[in-house]
N, C-alpha and C. Protein backbone atom coordinates (compact mmCIF):
# COMPACT_ATOMS: atom_id res chain seq x y z
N UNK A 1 319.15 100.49 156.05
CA UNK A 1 318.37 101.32 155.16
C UNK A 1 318.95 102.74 155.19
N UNK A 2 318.71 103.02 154.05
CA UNK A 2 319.64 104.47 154.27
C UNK A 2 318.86 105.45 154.39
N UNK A 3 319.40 107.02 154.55
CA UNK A 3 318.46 108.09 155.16
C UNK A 3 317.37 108.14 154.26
N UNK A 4 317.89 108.57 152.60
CA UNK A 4 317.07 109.14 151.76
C UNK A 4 315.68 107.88 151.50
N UNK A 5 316.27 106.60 151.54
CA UNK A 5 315.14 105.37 152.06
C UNK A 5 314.26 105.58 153.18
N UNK A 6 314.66 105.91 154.68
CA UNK A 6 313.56 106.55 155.68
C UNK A 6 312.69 107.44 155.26
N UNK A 7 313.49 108.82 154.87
CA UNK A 7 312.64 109.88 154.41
C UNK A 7 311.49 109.64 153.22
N UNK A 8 311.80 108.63 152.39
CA UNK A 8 310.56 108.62 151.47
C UNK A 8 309.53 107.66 152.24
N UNK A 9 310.36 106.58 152.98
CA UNK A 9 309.24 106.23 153.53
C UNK A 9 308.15 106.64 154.80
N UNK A 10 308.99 107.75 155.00
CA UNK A 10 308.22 108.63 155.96
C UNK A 10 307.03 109.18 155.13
N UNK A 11 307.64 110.29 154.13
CA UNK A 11 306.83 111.06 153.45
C UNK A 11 305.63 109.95 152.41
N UNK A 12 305.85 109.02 152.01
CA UNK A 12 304.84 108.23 151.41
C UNK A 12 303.76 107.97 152.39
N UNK A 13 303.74 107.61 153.77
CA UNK A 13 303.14 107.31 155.07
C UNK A 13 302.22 108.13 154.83
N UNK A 14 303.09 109.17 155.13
CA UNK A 14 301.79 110.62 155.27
C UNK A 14 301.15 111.21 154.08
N UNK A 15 301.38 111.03 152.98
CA UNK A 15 300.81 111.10 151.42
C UNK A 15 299.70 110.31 151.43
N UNK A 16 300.23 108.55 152.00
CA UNK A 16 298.89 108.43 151.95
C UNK A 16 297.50 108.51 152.69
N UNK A 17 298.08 109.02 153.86
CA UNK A 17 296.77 109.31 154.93
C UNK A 17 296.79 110.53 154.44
N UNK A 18 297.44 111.71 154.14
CA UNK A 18 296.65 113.20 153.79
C UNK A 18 295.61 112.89 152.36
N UNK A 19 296.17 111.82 151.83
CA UNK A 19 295.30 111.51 150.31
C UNK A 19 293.80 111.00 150.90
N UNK A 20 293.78 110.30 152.11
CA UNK A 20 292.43 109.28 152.14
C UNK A 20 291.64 109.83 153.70
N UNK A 21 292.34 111.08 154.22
CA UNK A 21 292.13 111.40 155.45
C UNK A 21 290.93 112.54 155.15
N UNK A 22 289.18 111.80 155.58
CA UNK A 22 288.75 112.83 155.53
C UNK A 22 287.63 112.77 156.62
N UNK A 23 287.27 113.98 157.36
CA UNK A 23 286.12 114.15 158.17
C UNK A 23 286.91 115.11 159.16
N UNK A 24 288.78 115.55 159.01
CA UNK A 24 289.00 115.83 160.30
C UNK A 24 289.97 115.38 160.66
N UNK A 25 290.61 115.86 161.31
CA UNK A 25 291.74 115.15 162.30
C UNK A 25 291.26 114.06 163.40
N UNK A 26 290.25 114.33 163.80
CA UNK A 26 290.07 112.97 164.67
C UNK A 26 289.28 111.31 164.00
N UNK A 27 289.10 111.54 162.79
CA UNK A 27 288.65 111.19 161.83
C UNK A 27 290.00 110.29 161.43
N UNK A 28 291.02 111.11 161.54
CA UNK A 28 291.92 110.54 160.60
C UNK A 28 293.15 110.02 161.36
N UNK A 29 292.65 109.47 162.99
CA UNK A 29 293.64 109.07 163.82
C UNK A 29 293.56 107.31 163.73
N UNK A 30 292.75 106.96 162.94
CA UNK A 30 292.66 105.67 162.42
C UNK A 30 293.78 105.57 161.76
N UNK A 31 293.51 106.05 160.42
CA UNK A 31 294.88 105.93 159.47
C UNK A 31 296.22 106.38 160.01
N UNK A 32 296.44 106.84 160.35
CA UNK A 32 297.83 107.51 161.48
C UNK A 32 298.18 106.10 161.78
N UNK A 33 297.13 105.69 162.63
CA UNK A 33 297.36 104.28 163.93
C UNK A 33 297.71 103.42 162.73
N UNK A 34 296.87 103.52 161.62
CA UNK A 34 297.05 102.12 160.80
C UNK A 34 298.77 102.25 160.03
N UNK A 35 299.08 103.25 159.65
CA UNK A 35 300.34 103.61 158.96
C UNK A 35 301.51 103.03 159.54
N UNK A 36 301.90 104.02 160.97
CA UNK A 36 302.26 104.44 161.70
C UNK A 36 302.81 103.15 162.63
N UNK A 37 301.65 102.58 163.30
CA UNK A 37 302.11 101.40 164.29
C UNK A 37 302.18 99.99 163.18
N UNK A 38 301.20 99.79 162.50
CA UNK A 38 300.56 98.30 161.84
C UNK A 38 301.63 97.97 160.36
N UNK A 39 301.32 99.26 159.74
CA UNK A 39 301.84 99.18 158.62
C UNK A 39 303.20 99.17 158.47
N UNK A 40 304.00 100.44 158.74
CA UNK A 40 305.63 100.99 158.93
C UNK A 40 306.12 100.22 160.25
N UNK A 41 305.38 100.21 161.43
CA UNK A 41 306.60 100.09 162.35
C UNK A 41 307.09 101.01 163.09
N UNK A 42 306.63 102.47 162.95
CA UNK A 42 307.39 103.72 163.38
C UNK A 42 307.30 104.10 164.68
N UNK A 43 306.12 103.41 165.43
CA UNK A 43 305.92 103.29 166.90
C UNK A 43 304.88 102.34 167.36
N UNK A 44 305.17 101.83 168.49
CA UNK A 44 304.23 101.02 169.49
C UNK A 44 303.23 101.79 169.87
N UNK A 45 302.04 100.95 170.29
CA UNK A 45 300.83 101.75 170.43
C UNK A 45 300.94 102.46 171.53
N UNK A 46 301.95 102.00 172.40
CA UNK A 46 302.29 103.29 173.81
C UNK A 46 302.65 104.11 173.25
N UNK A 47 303.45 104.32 172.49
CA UNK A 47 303.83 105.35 172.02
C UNK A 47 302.99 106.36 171.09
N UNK A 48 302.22 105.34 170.74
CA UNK A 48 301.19 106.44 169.35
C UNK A 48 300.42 106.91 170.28
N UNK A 49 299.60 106.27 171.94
CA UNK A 49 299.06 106.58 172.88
C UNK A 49 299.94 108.21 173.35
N UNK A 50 300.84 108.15 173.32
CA UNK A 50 301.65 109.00 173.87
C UNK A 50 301.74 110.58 172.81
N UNK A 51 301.64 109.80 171.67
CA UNK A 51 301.82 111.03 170.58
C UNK A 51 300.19 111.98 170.45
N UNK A 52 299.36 111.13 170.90
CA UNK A 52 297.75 111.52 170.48
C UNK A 52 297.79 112.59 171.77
N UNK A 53 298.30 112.13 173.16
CA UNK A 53 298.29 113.17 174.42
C UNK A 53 299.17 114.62 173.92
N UNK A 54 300.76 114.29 173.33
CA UNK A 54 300.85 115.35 173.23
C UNK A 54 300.35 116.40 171.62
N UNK A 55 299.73 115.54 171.08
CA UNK A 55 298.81 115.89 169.58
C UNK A 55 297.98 117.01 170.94
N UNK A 56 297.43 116.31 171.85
CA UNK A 56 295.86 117.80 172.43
C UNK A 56 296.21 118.70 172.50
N UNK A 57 297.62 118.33 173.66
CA UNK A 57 298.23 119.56 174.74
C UNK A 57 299.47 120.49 173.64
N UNK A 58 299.31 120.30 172.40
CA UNK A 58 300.05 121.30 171.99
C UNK A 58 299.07 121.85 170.58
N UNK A 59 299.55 123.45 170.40
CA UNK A 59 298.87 124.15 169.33
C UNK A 59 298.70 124.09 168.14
N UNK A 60 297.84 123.95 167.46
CA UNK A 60 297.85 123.79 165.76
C UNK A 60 296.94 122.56 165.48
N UNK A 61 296.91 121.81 164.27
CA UNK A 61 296.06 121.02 164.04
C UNK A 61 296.77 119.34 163.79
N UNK A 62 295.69 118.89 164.38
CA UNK A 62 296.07 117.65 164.94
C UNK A 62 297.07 116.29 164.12
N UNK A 63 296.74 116.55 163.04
CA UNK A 63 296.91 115.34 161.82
C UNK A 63 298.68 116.02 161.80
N UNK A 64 298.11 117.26 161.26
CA UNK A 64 299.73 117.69 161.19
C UNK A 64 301.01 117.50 162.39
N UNK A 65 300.53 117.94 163.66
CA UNK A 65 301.22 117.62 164.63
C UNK A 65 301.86 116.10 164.82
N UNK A 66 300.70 115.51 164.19
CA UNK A 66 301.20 113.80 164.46
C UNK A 66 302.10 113.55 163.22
N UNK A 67 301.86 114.00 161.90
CA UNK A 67 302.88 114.09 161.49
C UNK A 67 304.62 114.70 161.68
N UNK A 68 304.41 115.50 162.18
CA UNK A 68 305.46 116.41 162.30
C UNK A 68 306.30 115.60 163.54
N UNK A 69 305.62 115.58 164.68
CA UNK A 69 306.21 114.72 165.81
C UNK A 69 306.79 113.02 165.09
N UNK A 70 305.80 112.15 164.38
CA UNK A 70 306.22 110.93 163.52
C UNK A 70 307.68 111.40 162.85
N UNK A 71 307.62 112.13 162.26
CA UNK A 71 308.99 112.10 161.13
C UNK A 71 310.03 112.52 161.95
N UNK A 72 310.04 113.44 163.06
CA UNK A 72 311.02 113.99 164.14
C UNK A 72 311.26 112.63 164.22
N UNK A 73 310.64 111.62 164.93
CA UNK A 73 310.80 110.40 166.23
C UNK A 73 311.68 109.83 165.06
N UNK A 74 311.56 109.92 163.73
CA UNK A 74 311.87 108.80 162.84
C UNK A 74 313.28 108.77 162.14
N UNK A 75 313.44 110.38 161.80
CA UNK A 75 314.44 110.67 161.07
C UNK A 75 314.94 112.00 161.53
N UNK A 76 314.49 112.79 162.66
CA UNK A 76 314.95 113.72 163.03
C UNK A 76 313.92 115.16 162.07
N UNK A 77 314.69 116.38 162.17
CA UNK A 77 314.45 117.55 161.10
C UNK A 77 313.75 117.08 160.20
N UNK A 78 314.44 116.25 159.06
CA UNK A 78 314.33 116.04 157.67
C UNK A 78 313.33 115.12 157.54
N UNK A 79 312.81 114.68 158.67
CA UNK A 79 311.98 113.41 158.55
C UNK A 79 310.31 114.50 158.98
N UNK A 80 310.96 115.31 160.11
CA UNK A 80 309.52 116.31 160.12
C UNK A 80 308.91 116.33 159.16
N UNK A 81 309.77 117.24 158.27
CA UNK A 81 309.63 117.76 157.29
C UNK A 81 308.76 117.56 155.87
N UNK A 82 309.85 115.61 156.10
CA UNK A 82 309.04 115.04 154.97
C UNK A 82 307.60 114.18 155.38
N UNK A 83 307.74 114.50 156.65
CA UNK A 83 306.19 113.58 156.86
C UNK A 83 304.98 115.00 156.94
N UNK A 84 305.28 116.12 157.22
CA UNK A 84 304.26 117.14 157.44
C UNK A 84 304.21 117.45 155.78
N UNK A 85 305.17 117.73 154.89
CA UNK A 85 305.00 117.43 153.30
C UNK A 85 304.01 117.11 153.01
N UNK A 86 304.28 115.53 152.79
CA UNK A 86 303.17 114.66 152.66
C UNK A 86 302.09 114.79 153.11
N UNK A 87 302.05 114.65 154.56
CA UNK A 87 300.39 115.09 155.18
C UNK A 87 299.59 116.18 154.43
N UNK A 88 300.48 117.34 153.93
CA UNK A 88 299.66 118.18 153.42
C UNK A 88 299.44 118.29 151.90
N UNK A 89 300.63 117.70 151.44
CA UNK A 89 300.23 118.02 149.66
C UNK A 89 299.20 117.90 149.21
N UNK A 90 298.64 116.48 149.85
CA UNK A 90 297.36 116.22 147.99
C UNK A 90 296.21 116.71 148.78
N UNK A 91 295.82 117.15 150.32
CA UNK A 91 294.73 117.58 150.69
C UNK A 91 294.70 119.32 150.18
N UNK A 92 295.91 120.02 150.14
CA UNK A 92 296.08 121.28 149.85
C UNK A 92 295.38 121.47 148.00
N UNK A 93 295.87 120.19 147.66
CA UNK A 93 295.41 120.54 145.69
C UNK A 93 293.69 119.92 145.27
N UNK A 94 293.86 119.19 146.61
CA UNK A 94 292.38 118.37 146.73
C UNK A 94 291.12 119.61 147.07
N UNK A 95 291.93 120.30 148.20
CA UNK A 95 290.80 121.07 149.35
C UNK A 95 290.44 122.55 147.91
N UNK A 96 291.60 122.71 147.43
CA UNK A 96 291.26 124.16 146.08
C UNK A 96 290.60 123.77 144.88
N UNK A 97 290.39 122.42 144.61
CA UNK A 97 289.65 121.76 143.51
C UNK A 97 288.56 121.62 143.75
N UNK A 98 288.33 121.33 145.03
CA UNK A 98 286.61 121.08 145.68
C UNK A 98 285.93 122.03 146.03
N UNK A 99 286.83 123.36 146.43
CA UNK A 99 286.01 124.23 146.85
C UNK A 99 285.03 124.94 145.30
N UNK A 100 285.91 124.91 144.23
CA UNK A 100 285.41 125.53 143.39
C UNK A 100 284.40 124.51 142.72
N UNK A 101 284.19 123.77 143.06
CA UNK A 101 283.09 122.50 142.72
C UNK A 101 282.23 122.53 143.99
N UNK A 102 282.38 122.91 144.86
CA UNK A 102 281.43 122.73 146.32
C UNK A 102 280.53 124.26 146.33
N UNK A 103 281.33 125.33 145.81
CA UNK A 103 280.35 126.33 145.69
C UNK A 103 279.54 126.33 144.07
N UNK A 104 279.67 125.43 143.36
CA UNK A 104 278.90 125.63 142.44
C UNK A 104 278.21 124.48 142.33
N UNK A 105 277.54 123.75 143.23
CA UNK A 105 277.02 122.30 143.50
C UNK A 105 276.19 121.80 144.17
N UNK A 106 276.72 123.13 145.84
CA UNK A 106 276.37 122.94 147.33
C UNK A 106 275.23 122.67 147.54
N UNK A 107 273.88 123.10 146.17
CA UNK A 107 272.16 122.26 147.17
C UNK A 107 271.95 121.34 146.17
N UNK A 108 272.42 120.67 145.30
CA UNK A 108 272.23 119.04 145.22
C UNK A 108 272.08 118.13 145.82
N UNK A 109 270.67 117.66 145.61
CA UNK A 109 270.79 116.20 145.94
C UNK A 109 272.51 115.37 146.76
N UNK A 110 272.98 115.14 145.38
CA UNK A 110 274.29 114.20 145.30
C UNK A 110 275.14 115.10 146.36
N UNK A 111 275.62 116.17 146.52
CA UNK A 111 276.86 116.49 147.31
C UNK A 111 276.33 116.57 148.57
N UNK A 112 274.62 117.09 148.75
CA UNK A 112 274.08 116.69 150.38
C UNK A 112 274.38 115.18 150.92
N UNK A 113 274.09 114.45 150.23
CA UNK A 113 274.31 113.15 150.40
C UNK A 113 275.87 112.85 150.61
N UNK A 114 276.95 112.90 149.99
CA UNK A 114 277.92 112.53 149.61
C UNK A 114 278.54 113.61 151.29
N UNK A 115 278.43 114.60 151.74
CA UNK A 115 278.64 115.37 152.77
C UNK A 115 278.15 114.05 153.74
N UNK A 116 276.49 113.95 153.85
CA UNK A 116 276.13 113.32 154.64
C UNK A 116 277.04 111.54 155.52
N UNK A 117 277.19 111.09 153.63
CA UNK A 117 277.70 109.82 153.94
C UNK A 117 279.16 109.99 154.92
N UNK A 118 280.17 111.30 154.34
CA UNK A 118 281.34 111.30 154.57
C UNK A 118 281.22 111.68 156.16
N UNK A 119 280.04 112.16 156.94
CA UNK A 119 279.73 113.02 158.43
C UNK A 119 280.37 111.49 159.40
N UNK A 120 278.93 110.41 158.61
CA UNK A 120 278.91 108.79 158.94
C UNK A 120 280.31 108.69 158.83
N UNK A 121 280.94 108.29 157.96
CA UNK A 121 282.65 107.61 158.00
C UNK A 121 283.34 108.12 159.15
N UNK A 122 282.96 109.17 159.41
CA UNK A 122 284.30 110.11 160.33
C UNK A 122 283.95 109.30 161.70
N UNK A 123 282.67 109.07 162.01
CA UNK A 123 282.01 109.39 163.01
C UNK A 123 282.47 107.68 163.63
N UNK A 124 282.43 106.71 162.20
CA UNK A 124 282.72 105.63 162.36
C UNK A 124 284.27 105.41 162.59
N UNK A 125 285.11 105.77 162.13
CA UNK A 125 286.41 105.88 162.25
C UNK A 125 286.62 106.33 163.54
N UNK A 126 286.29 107.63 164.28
CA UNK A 126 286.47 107.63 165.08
C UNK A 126 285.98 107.17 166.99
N UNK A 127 285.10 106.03 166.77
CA UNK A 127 284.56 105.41 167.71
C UNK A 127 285.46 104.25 167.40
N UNK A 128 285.68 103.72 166.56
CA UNK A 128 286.81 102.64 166.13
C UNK A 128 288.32 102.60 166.68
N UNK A 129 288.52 103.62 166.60
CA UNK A 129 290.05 104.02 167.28
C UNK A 129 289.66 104.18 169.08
N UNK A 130 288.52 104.87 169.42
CA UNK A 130 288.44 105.08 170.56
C UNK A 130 288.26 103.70 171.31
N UNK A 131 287.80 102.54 170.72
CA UNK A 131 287.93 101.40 171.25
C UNK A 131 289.31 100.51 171.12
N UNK A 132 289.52 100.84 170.21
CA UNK A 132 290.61 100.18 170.47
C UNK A 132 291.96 100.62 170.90
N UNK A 133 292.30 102.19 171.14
CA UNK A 133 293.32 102.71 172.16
C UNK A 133 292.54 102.32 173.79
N UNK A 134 290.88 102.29 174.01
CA UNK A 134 290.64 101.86 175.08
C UNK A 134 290.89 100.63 175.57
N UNK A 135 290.72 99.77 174.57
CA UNK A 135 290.95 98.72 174.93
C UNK A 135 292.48 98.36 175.11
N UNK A 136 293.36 98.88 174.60
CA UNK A 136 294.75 98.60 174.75
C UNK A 136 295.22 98.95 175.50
N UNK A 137 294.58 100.39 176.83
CA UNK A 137 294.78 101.19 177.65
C UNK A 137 294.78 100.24 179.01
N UNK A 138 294.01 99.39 178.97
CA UNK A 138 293.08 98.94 180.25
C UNK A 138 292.66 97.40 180.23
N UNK A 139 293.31 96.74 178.68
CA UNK A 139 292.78 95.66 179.24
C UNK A 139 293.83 94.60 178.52
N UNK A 140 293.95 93.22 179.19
CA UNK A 140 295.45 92.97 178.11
C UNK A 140 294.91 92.21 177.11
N UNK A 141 295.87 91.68 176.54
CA UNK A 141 295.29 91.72 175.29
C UNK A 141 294.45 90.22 174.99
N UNK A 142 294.42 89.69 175.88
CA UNK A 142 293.89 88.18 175.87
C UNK A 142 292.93 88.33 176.08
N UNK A 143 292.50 89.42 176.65
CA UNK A 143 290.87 89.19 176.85
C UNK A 143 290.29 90.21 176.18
N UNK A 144 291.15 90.99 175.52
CA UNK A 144 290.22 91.88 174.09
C UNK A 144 289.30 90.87 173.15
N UNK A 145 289.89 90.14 172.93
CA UNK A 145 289.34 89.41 171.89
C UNK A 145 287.69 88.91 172.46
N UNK A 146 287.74 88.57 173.65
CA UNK A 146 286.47 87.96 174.05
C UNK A 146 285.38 89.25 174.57
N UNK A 147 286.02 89.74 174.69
CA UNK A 147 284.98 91.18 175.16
C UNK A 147 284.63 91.64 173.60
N UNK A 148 285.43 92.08 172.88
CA UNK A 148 285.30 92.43 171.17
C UNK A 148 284.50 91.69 170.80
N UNK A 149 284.40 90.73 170.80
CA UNK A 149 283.50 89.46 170.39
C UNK A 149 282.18 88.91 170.93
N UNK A 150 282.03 89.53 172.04
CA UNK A 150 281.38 89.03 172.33
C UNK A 150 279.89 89.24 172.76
N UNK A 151 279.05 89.01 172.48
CA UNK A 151 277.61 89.55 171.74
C UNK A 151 277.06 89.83 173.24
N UNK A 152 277.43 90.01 174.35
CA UNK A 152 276.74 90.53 175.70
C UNK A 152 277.23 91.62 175.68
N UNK A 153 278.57 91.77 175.63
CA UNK A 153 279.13 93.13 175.12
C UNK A 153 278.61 94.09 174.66
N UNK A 154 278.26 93.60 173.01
CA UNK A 154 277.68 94.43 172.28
C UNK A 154 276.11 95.10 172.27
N UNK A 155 275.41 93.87 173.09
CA UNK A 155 274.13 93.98 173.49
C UNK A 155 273.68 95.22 174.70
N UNK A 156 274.83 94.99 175.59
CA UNK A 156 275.56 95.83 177.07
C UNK A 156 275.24 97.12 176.26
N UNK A 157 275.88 97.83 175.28
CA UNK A 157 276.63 98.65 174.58
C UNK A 157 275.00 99.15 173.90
N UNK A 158 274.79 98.55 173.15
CA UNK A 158 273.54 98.72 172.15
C UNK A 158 272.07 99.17 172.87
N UNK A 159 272.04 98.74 174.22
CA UNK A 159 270.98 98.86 175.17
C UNK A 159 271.07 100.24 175.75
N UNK A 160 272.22 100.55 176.22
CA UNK A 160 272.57 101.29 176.76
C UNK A 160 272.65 102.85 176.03
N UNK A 161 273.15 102.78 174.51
CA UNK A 161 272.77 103.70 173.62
C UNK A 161 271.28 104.16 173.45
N UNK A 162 270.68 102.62 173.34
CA UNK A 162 268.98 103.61 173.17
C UNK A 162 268.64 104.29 174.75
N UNK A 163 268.94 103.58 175.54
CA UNK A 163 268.19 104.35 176.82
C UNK A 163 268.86 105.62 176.81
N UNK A 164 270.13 106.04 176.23
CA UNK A 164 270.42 107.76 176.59
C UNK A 164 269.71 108.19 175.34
N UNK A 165 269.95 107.47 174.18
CA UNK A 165 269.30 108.43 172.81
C UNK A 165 267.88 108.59 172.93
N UNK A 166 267.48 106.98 172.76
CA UNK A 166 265.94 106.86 172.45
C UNK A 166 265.23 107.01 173.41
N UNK A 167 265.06 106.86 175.04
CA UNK A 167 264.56 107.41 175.89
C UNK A 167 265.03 108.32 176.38
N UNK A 168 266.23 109.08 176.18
CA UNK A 168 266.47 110.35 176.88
C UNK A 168 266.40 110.41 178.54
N UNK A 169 267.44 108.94 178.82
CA UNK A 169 267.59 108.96 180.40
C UNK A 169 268.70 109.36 180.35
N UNK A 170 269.18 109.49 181.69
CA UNK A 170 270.58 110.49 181.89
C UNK A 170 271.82 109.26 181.88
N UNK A 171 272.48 109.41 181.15
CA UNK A 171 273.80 108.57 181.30
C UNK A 171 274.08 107.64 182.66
N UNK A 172 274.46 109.09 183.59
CA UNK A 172 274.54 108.21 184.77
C UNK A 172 273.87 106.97 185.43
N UNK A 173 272.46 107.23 185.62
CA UNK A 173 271.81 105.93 185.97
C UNK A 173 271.72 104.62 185.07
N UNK A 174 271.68 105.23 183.61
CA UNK A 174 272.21 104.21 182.82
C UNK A 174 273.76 103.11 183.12
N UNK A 175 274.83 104.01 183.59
CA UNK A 175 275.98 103.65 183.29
C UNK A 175 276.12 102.51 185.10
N UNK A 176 275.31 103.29 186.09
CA UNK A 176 275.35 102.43 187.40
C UNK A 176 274.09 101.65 186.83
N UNK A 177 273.19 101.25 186.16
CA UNK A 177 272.31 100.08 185.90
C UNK A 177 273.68 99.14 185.14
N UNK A 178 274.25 99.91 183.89
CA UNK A 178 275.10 98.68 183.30
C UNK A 178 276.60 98.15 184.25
N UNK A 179 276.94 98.89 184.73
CA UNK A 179 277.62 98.16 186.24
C UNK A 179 276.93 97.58 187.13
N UNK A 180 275.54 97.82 187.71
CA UNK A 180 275.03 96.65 188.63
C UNK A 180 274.83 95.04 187.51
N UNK A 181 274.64 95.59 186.21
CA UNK A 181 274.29 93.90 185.43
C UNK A 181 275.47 93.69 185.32
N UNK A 182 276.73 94.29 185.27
CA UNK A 182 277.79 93.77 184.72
C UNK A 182 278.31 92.96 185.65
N UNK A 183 277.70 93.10 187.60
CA UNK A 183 278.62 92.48 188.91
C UNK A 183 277.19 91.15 188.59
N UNK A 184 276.68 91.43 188.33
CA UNK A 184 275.66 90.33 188.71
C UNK A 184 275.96 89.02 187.63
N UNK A 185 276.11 89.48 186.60
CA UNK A 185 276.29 88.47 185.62
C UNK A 185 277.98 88.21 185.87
N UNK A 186 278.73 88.73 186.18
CA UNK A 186 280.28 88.32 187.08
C UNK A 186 279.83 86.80 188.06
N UNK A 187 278.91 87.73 188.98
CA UNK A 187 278.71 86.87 190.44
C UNK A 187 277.73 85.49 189.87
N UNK A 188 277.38 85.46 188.78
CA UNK A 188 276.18 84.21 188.31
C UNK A 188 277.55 83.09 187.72
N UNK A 189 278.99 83.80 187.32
CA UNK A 189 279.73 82.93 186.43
C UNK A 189 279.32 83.10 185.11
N UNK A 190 278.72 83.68 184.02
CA UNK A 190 278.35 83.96 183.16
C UNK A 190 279.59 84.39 182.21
């Protein structure tokens, strides 16, 4: 494949996550992961693991950094270049079109809502990624599937949310109650 072939397919990558990337940079480490490892090929999830650590520990904003570092790993300079491009074009013509529609709109019904729904997506996107870089971190991959799947899991998980939300107990004793059920139902064979 030749260079000017990498470089567009760099810069298309990131066109289309800056086009569909919204709530945020951490919001938008889904699409990255989905591009990036699933889609292109451009790195293994150690490695995208690797790019998100140095995405924290260095300055500026996050989406961009992962771009900028992606097109380096890919094509060098020119590949930066064309992947931080992309990342930014259509949110830059997007973000000056909305604002002048967001200040003349802002206490509607529809754009409270439409804010509201988009708070949800981010929020979902990014618990989504956090499970599954966790899970790829720590567990192999044969037994993702049965833990992912599997409705004690989710029950584990779901129980455990209302007692910090809906009763307002402290994490901790929550988190040593769901480790004492988790050895017990181990030690039953379950």
């Amino acid at each position: 494949m030749t260079d000017s072939m990498i470089l567009l397919r760099v810069f298309i990558a990131f066109l289309r996550i800056g086009a569909i990337a919204f709530g945020g940079a951490y919001a938008a480490i889904p699409l990255v992961e989905q591009e990036v490892v699933t889609n292109e090929g451009f790195m293994t999830y150690a490695e995208f693991a690797d790019l998100l650590a140095l995405d924290e520990i260095t300055p500026g904003p996050i989406l961009i950094n992962s771009a900028t570092f992606v097109g380096m790993k890919v094509a060098g300079m020119p590949g930066a270049i064309a992947a931080t491009l992309g990342c930014i074009l259509i949110p830059c013509i997007v973000s000056v079109s909305l604002l002048f529609l967001f200040r003349k709109y802002k206490n509607t019904v529809l754009v409270q809502s439409i804010v509201l729904t988009l708070k949800c997506m981010a929020l979902a996107l990014i618990v989504s990624t956090m499970i599954k870089l966790g899970m790829n971190a720590v567990m192999p991959s044969e037994a993702q599937a049965d833990i992912l799947h599997g409705t004690y899991a989710v029950a584990v998980m779901a129980f455990a949310f209302y007692l910090i939300h809906g009763k307002k107990l402290s994490p901790l004793p929550v988190m040593l109650g769901c480790g004492a059920l988790n050895v017990i139902v181990s030690m039953l064979g379950m």
